[in-house]
C-alpha atoms as a PDB file:
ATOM      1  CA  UNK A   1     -22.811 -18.711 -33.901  1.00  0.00           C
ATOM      2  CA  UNK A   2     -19.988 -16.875 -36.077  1.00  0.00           C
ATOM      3  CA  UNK A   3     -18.156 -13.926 -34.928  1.00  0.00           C
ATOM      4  CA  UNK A   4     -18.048 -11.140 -37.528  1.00  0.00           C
ATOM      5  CA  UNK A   5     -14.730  -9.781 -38.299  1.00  0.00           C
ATOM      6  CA  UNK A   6     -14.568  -7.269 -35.955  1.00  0.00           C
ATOM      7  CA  UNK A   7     -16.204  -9.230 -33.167  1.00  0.00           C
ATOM      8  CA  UNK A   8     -13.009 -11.760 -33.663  1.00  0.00           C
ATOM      9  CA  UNK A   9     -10.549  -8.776 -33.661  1.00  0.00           C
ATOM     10  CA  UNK A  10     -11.583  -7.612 -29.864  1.00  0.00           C
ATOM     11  CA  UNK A  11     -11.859 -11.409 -29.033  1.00  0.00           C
ATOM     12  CA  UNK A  12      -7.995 -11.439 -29.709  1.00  0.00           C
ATOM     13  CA  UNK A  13      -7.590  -7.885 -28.153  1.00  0.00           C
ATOM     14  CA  UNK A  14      -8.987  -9.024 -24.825  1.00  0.00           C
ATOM     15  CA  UNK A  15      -7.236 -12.387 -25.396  1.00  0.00           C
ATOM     16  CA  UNK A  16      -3.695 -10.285 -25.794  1.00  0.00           C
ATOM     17  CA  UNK A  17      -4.237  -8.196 -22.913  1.00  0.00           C
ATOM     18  CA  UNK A  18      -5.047 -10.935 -20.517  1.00  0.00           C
ATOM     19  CA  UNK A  19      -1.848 -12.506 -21.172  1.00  0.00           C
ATOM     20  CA  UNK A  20       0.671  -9.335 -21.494  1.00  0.00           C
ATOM     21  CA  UNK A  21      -1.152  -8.178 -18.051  1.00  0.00           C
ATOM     22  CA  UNK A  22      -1.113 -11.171 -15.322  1.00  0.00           C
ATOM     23  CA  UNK A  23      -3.220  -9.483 -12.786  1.00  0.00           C
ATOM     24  CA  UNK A  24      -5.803  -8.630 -15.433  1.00  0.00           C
ATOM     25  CA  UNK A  25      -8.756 -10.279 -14.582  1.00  0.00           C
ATOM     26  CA  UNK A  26      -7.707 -11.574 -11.315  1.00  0.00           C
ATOM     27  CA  UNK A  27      -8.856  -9.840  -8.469  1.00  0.00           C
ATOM     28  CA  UNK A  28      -6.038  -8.454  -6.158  1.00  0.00           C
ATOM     29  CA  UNK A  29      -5.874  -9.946  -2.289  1.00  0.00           C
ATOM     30  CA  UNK A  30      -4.738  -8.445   0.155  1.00  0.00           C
ATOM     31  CA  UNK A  31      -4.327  -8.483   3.865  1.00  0.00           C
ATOM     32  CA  UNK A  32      -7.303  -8.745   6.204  1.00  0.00           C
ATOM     33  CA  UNK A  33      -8.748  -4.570   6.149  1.00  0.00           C
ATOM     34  CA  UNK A  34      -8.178  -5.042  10.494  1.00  0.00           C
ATOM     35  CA  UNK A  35      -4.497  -5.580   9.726  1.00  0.00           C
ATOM     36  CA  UNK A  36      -4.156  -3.205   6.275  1.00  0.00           C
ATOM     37  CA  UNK A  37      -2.898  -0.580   9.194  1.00  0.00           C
ATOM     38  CA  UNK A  38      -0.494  -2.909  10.686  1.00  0.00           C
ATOM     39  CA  UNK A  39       1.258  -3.790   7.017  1.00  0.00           C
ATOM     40  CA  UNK A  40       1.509   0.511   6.170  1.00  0.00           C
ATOM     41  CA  UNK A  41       3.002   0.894  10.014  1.00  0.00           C
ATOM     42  CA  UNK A  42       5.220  -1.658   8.545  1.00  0.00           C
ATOM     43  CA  UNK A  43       5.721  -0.340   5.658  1.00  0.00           C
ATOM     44  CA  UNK A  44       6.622   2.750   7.057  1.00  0.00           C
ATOM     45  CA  UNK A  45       8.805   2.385  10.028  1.00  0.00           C
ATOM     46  CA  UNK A  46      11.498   0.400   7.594  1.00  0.00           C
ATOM     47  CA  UNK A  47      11.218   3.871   5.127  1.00  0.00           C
ATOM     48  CA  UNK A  48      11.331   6.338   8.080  1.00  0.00           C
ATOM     49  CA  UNK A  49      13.904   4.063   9.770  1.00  0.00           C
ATOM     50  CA  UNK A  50      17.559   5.151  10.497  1.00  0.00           C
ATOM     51  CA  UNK A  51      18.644   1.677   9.724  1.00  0.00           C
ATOM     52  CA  UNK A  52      19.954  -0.044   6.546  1.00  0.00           C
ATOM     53  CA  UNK A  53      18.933  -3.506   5.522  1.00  0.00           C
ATOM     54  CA  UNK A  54      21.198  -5.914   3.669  1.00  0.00           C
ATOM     55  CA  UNK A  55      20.121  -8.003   0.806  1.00  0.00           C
ATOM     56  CA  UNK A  56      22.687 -10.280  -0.509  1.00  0.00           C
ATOM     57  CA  UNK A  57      25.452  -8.670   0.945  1.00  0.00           C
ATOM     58  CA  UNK A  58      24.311  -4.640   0.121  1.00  0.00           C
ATOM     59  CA  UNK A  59      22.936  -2.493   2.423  1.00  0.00           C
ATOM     60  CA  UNK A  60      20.316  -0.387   1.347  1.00  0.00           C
ATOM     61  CA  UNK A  61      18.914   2.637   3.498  1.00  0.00           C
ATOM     62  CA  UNK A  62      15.092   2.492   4.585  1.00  0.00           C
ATOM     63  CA  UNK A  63      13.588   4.549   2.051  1.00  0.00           C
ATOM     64  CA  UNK A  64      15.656   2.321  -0.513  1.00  0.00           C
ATOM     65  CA  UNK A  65      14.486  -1.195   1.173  1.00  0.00           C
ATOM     66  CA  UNK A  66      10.936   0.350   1.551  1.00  0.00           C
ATOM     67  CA  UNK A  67      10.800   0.619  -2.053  1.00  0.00           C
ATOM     68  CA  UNK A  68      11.997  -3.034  -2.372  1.00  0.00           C
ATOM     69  CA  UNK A  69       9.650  -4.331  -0.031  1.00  0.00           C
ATOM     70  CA  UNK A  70       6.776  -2.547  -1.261  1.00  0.00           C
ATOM     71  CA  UNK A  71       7.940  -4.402  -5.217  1.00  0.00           C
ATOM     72  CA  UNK A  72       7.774  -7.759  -3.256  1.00  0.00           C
ATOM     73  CA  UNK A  73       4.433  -6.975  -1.053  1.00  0.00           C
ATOM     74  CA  UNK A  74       2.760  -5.894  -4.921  1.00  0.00           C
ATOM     75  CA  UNK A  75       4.253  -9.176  -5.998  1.00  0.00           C
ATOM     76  CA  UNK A  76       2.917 -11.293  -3.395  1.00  0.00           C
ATOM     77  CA  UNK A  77      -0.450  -9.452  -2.660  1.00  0.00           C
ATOM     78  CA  UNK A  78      -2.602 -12.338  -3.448  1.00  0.00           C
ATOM     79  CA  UNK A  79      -0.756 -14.912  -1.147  1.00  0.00           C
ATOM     80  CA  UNK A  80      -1.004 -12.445   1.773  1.00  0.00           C
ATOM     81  CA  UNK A  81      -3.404 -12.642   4.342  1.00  0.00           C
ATOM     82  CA  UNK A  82      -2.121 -11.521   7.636  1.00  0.00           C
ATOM     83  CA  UNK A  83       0.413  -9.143   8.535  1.00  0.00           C
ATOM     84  CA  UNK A  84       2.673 -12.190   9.575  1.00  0.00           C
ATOM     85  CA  UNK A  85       2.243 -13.457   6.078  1.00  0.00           C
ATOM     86  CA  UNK A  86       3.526  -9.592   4.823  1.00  0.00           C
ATOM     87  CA  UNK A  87       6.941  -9.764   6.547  1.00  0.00           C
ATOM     88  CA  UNK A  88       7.638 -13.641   5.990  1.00  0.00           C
ATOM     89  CA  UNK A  89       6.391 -12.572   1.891  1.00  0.00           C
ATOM     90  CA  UNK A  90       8.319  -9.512   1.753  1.00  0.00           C
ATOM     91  CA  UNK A  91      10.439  -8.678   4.002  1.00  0.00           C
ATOM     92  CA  UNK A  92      12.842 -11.917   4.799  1.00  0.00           C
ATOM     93  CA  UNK A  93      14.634 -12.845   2.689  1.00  0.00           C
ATOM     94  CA  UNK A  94      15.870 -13.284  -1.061  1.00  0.00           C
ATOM     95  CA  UNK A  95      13.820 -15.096  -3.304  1.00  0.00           C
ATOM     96  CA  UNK A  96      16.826 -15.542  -5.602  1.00  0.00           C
ATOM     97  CA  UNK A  97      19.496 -16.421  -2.970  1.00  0.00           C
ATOM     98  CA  UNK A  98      17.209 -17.549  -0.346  1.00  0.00           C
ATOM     99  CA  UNK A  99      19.788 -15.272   2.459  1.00  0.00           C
ATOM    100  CA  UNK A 100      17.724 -13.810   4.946  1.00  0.00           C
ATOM    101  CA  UNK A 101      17.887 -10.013   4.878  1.00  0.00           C
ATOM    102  CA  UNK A 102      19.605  -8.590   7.709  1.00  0.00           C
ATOM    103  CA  UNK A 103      19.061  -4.989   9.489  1.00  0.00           C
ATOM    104  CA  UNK A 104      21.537  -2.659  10.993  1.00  0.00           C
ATOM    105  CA  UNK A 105      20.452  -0.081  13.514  1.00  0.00           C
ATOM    106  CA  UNK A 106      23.332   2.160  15.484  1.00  0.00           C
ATOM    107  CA  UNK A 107      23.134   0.628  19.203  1.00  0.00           C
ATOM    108  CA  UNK A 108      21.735  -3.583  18.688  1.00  0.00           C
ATOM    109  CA  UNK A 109      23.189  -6.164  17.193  1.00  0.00           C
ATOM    110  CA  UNK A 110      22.636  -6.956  13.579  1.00  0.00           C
ATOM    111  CA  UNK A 111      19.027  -9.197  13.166  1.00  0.00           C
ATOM    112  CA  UNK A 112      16.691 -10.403  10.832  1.00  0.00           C
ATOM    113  CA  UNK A 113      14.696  -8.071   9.406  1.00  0.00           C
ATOM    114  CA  UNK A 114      11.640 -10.820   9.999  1.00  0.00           C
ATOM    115  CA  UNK A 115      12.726 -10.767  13.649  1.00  0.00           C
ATOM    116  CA  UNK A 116      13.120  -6.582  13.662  1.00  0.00           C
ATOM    117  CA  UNK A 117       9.240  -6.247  12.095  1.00  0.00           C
ATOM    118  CA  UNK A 118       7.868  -8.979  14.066  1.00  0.00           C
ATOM    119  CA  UNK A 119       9.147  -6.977  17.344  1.00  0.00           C
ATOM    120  CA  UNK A 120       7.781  -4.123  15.424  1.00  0.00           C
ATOM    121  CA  UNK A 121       4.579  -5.587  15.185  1.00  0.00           C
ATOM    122  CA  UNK A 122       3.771  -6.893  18.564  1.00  0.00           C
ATOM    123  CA  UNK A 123       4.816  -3.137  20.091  1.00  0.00           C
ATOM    124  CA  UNK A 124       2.290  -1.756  17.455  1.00  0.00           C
ATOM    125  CA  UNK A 125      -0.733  -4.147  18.792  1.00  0.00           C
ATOM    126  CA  UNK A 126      -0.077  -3.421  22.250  1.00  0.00           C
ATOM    127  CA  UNK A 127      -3.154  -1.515  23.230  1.00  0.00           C
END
């Protein structure tokens, strides 16, 4: 079967699309819809937070390392599953330097941010 001229132009439309747009065509994953309200508590207690997190030596103020996170949990959508897998996929550490990010909160000692969400977590599932 031959493609007419304009059936081979939107052949190559499609084709360009797909390729300038990675998630095109690909459905988007995301966590399990029983922990979706776990990952936007999440989400939100690092933006509403009065702490700053430090990637590669900067800190950054919640609503600043929200918007970071958020970049990195859109990145990472289809490899995330669980909560669990949302803070050790976004919220660790660099994926260019590989340092773990750090928070800062007046009155406790510096931690991980992983450590600081998964505490996070746990108080959030207690019924």
């Amino acid at each position: 079967m031959r493609l007419s001229c304009d059936g081979w132009r939107w052949t190559r439309v499609a084709v360009i699309l797909a390729l300038s747009c990675p998630s095109a065509g690909k459905l988007q994953a995301d966590v399990a819809e029983s922990q979706r309200d776990e990952v936007h508590h999440l989400l939100e207690f690092v933006r509403d937070s009065h702490c700053s997190v430090e990637r590669n030596g900067t800190r950054y103020a919640g609503k600043d390392a929200y918007s970071h996170i958020m970049k990195k949990y859109d990145y990472f959508r289809d490899r995330i599953e669980t909560s669990e897998d949302f803070i050790e996929l976004s919220a660790t550490k660099s994926t260019m330097s590989n340092q773990y990010y750090r928070v800062f909160c007046d009155g406790i000692p510096p931690m991980r941010t992983k450590d600081w969400l998964l505490e996070e977590l746990n108080e959030f599932r207690k019924p």
